[in-house]
Protein backbone atom coordinates (compact mmCIF):
# COMPACT_ATOMS: atom_id res chain seq x y z
CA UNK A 1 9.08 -15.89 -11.10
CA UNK A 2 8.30 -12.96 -8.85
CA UNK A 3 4.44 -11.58 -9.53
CA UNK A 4 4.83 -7.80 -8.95
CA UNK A 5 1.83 -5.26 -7.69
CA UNK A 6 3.10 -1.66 -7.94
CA UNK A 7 1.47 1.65 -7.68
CA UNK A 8 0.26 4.23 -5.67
CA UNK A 9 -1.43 5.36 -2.07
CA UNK A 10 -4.87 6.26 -3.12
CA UNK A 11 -5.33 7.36 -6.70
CA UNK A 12 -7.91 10.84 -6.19
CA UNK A 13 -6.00 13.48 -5.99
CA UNK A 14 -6.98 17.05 -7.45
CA UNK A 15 -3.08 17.77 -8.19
CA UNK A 16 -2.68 15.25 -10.78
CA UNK A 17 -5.50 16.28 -13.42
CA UNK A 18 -3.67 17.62 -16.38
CA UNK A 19 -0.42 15.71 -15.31
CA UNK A 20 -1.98 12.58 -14.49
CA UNK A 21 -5.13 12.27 -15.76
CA UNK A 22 -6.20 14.10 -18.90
CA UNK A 23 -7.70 17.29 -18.56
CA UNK A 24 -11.96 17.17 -18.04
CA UNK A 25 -11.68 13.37 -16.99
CA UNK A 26 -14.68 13.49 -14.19
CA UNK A 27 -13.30 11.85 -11.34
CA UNK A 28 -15.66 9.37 -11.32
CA UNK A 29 -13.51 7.74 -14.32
CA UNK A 30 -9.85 8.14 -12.12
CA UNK A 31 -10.10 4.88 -11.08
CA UNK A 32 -10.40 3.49 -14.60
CA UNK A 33 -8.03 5.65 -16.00
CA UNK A 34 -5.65 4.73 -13.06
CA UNK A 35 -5.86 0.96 -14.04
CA UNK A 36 -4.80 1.88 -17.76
CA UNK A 37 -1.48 2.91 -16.12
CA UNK A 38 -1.12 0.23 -13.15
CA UNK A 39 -2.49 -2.62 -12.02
CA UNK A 40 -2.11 -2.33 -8.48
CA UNK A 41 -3.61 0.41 -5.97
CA UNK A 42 -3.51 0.50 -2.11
CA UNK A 43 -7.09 2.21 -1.09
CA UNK A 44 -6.29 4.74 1.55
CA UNK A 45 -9.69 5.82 1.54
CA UNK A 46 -11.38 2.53 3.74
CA UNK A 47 -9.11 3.67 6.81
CA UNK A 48 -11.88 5.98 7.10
CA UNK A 49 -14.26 3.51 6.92
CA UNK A 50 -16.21 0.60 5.21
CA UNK A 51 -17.06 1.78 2.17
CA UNK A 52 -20.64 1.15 1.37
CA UNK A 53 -20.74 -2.07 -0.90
CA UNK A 54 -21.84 -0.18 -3.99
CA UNK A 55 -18.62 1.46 -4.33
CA UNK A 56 -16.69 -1.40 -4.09
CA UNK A 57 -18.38 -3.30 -7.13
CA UNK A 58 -18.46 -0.60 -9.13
CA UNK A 59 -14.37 -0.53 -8.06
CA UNK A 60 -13.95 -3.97 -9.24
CA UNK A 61 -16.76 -3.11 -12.55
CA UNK A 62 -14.35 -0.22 -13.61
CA UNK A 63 -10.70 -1.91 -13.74
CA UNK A 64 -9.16 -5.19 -15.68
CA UNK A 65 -8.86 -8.76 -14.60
CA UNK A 66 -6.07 -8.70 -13.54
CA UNK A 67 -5.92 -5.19 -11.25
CA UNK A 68 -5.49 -5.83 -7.85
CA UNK A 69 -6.26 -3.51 -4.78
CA UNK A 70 -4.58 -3.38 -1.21
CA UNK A 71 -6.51 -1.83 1.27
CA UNK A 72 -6.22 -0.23 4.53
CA UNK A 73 -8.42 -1.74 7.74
CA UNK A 74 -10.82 0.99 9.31
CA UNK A 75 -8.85 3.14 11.64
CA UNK A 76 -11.94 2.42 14.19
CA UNK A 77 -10.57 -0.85 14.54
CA UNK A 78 -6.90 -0.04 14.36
CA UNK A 79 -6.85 3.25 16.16
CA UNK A 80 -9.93 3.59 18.23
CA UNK A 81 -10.72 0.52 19.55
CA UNK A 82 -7.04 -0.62 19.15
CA UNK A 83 -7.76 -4.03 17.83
CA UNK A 84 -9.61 -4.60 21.19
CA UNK A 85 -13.36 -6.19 20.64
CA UNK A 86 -12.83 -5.78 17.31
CA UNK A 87 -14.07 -8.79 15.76
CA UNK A 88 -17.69 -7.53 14.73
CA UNK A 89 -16.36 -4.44 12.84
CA UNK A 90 -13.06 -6.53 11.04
CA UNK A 91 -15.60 -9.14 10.14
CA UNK A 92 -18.53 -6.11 8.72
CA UNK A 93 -15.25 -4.63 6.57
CA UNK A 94 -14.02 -8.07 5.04
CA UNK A 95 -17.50 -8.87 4.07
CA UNK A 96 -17.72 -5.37 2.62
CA UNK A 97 -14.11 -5.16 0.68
CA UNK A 98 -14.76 -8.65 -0.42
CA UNK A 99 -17.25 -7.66 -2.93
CA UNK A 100 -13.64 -7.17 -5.07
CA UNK A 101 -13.24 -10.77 -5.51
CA UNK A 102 -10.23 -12.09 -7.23
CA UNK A 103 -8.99 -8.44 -7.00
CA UNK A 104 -8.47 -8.38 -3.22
CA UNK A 105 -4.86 -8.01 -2.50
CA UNK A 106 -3.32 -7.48 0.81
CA UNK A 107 -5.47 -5.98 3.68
CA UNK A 108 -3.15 -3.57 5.55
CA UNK A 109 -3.17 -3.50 9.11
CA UNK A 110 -1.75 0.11 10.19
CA UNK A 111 -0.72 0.41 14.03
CA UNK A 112 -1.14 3.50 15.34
CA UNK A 113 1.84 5.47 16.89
CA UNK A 114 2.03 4.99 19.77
CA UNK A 115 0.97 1.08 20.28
CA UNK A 116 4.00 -0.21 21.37
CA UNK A 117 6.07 -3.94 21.42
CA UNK A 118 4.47 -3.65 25.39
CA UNK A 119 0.85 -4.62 23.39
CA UNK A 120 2.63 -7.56 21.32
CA UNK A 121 0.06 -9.79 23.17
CA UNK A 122 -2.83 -7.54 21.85
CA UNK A 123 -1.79 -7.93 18.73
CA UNK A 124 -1.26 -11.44 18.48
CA UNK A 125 -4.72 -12.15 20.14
CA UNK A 126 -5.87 -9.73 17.16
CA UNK A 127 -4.54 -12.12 14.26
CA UNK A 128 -5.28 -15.06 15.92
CA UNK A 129 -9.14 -14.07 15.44
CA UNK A 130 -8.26 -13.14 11.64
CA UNK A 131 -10.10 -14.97 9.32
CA UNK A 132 -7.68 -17.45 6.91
CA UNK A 133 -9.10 -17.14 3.57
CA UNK A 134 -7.64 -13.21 3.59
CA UNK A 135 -3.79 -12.28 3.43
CA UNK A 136 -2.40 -9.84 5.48
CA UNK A 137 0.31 -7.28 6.30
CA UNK A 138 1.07 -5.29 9.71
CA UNK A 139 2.36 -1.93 9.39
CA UNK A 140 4.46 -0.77 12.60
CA UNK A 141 4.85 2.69 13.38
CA UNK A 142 6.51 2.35 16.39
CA UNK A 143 10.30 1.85 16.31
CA UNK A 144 10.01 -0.80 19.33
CA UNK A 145 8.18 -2.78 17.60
CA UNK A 146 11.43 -3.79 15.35
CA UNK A 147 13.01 -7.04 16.93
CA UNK A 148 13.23 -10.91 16.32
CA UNK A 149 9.98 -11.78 18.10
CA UNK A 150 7.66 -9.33 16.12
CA UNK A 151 9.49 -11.36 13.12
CA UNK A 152 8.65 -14.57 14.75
CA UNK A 153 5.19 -13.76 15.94
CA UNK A 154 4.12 -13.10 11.73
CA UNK A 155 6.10 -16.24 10.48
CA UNK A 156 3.46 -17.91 13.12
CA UNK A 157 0.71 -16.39 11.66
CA UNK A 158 1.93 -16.41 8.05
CA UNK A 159 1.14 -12.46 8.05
CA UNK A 160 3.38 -9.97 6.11
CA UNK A 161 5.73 -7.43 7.94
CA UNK A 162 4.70 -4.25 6.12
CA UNK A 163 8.49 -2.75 5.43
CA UNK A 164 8.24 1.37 5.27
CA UNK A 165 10.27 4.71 4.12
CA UNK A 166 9.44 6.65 6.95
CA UNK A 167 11.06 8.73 8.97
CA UNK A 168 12.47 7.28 12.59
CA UNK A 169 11.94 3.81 11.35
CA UNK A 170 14.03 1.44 9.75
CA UNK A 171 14.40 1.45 6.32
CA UNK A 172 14.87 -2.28 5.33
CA UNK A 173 13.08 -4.99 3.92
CA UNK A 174 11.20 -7.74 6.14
CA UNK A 175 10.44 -11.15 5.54
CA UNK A 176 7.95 -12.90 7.33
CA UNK A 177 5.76 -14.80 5.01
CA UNK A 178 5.62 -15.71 1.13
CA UNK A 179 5.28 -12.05 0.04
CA UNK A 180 6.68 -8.54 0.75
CA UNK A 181 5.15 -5.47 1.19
CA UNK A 182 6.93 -1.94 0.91
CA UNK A 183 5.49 1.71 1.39
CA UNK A 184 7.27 4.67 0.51
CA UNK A 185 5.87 7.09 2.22
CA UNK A 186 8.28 10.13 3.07
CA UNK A 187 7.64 13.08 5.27
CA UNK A 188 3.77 14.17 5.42
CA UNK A 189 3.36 17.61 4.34
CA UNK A 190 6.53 18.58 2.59
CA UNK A 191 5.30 19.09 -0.78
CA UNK A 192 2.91 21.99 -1.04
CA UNK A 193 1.79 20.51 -4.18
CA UNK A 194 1.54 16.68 -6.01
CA UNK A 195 2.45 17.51 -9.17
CA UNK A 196 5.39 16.61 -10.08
CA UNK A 197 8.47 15.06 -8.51
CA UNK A 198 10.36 17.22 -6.31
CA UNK A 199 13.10 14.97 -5.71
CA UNK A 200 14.76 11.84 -7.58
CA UNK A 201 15.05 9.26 -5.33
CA UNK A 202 16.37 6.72 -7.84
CA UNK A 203 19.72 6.46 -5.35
CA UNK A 204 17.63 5.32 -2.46
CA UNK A 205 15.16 3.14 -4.55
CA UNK A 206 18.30 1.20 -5.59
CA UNK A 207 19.24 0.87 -2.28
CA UNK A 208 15.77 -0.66 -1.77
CA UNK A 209 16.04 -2.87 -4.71
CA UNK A 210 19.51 -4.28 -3.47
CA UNK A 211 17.71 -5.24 -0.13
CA UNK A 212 14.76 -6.82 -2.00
CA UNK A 213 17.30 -8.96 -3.99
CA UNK A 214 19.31 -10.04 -0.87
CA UNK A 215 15.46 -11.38 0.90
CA UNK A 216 13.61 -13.55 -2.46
CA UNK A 217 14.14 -16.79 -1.21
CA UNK A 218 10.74 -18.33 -0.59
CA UNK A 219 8.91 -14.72 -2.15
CA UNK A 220 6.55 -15.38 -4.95
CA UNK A 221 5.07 -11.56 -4.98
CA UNK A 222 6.05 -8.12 -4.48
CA UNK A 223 3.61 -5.38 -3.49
CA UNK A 224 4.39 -1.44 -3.69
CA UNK A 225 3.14 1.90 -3.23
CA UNK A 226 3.86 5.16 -3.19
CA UNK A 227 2.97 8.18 -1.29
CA UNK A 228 2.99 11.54 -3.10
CA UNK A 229 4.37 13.01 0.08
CA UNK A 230 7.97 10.66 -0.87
CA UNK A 231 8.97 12.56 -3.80
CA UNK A 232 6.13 15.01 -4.72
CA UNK A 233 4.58 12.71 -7.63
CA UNK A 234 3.58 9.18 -6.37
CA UNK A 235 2.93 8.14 -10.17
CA UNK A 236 6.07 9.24 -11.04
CA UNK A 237 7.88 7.98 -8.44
CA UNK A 238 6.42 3.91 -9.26
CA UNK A 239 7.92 4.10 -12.98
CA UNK A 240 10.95 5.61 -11.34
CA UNK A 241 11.22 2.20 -9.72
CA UNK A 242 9.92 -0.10 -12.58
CA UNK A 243 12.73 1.73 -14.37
CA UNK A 244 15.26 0.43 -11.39
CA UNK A 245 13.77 -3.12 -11.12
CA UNK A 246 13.95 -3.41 -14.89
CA UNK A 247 10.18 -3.29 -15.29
CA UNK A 248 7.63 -2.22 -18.61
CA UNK A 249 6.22 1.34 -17.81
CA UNK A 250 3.58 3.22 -19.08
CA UNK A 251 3.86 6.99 -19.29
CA UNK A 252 1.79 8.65 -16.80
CA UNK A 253 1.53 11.61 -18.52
CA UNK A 254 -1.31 12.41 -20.70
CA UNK A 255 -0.59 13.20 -24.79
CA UNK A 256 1.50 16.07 -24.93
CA UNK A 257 2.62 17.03 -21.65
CA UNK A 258 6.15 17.76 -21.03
CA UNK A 259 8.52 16.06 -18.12
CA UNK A 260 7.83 18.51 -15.20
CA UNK A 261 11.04 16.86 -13.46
C-alpha cells in the first residue's frame, strides 16, 4: 500500500478567499481550513527563515492527526552560505520545525541555480553532517546535476531526489530512497492571478502518473505539491490529480461557488 501526501506550495494566498476559503475566514484560520481539504502542505514560508517556535505549535495545534507538513530549509543555508558552515543554522531550524512532531514530513533541500554537479562534493559533505532521525529530499535546479552519480550519491545517503515540472529540467520521476517526492511548479509569473485554473493539465499529470507507476518498487509513500504558478489554481490542480490517480477529493470550493474552469 502506497501512503499518499498531496497538496499545495504554501497555503496563504489572498487570491483564493472566496474560491478557496470562504469569504471573511481571517487568515489566521487558513491553515485549519486548509487541513479540512488536505492533509499534506509543503511550507514555503521557512525558506525565509526559522519560524519562531510559537508558530509552529500553534501549526501543529490547528490541523488533524494525521496532517503532515513538508518544509523548505532556510535559503541562508541553501543559498547564502551554500550549505558551507552550515551546521549551526540546519541544526537551530530542525530544532525549531520539530516542534511539529509526528507531523514533520520531508524537509526540502532547494539548490540554488546556479550550484552546479562541479559542487557534488559540497553537497555530499552537507548530508553527511545531516542529522538521521529527519528524512530528506534534494531539489536540483541545475540541469547538470541530472546523471547516475547524483542518483548514487542519495541511494548512499538514503535521501530523496526531489523530481520537478519546471522548465529546462527534466520532467521524470526519480528514485533514490523509499519515497518520492514531486513538485509541480510551472513557469513563475504567468498567471496574473491564482484563482482559478488557467490551464488543464490532466494530459501531462497522466503522463506523470504513468512514470510514477513504472518506479513503485520498494516506494511506500508519495509526496506532492503544487504551485499556483503550474496551472493558475494549485488547489485545483491537486484534485485534478487525485482525480487521475483514482484518489477521494474534497471540493475546494466553498458552498455555492460555481467551477471557474
Amino acid at each position: 500500500m502506497i501512503k499518499w501526501y498531496l497538496g499545495t506550495m504554501g497555503f496563504s494566498y489572498k487570491d483564493w478567499n472566496g474560491v478557496f476559503y470562504p469569504d471573511g475566514v481571517p487568515p489566521r484560520d487558513y491553515l485549519a481550513h486548509y487541513s479540512t481539504i488536505f492533509d499534506a502542505v509543503e511550507l514555503d514560508s521557512t525558506f525565509y527563515g526559522t519560524p519562531r517556535p510559537q508558530y509552529v505549535e500553534r501549526w501543529a495545534a490547528v490541523t488533524p492527526p494525521e496532517f503532515t507538513f513538508c518544509v523548505k530549509t532556510p535559503r541562508e543555508i541553501t543559498h547564502d552560505l551554500r550549505l558551507m558552515d552550515a551546521v549551526e543554522p540546519m541544526n537551530e531550524f530542525l530544532d525549531t520545525i520539530s516542534l511539529l512532531g509526528d507531523k514533520l514530513g520531508i524537509i526540502l533541500i532547494q539548490l540554488p541555480p546556479d550550484m552546479t554537479f562541479a559542487h557534488i562534493h559540497k553537497l555530499a559533505v552537507f548530508l553527511r553532517e545531516l542529522p538521521r532521525e529527519f528524512r530528506y529530499a534534494v531539489e536540483f535546479r541545475h540541469a547538470s546535476w541530472h546523471q547516475t552519480a547524483t542518483g548514487q550519491m542519495l541511494q548512499n545517503h538514503q535521501i530523496g531526489w526531489v523530481s520537478t515540472d519546471y522548465v529546462y529540467l527534466p520532467q521524470r520521476v526519480y528514485v533514490t530512497t523509499d519515497f518520492i517526492y514531486i513538485r509541480w511548479i510551472g513557469r513563475h509569473g504567468q498567471y496574473e492571478t491564482k484563482d482559478h485554473e488557467r490551464s488543464d493539465m490532466t494530459p501531462k499529470l497522466e503522463k506523470w502518473w504513468e512514470d510514477i507507476q513504472a518506479r513503485l518498487e520498494g516506494v511506500y509513500s508519495i509526496y506532492g505539491f503544487f504551485n499556483n504558478d503550474y496551472a493558475g489554481h494549485a488547489p485545483a490542480t491537486c484534485n485534478r490529480f487525485k482525480d487521475v490517480v483514482g484518489l477521494p477529493t474534497t471540493p475546494t470550493q466553498p458552498p455555492q461557488q460555481r467551477s471557474l474552469l
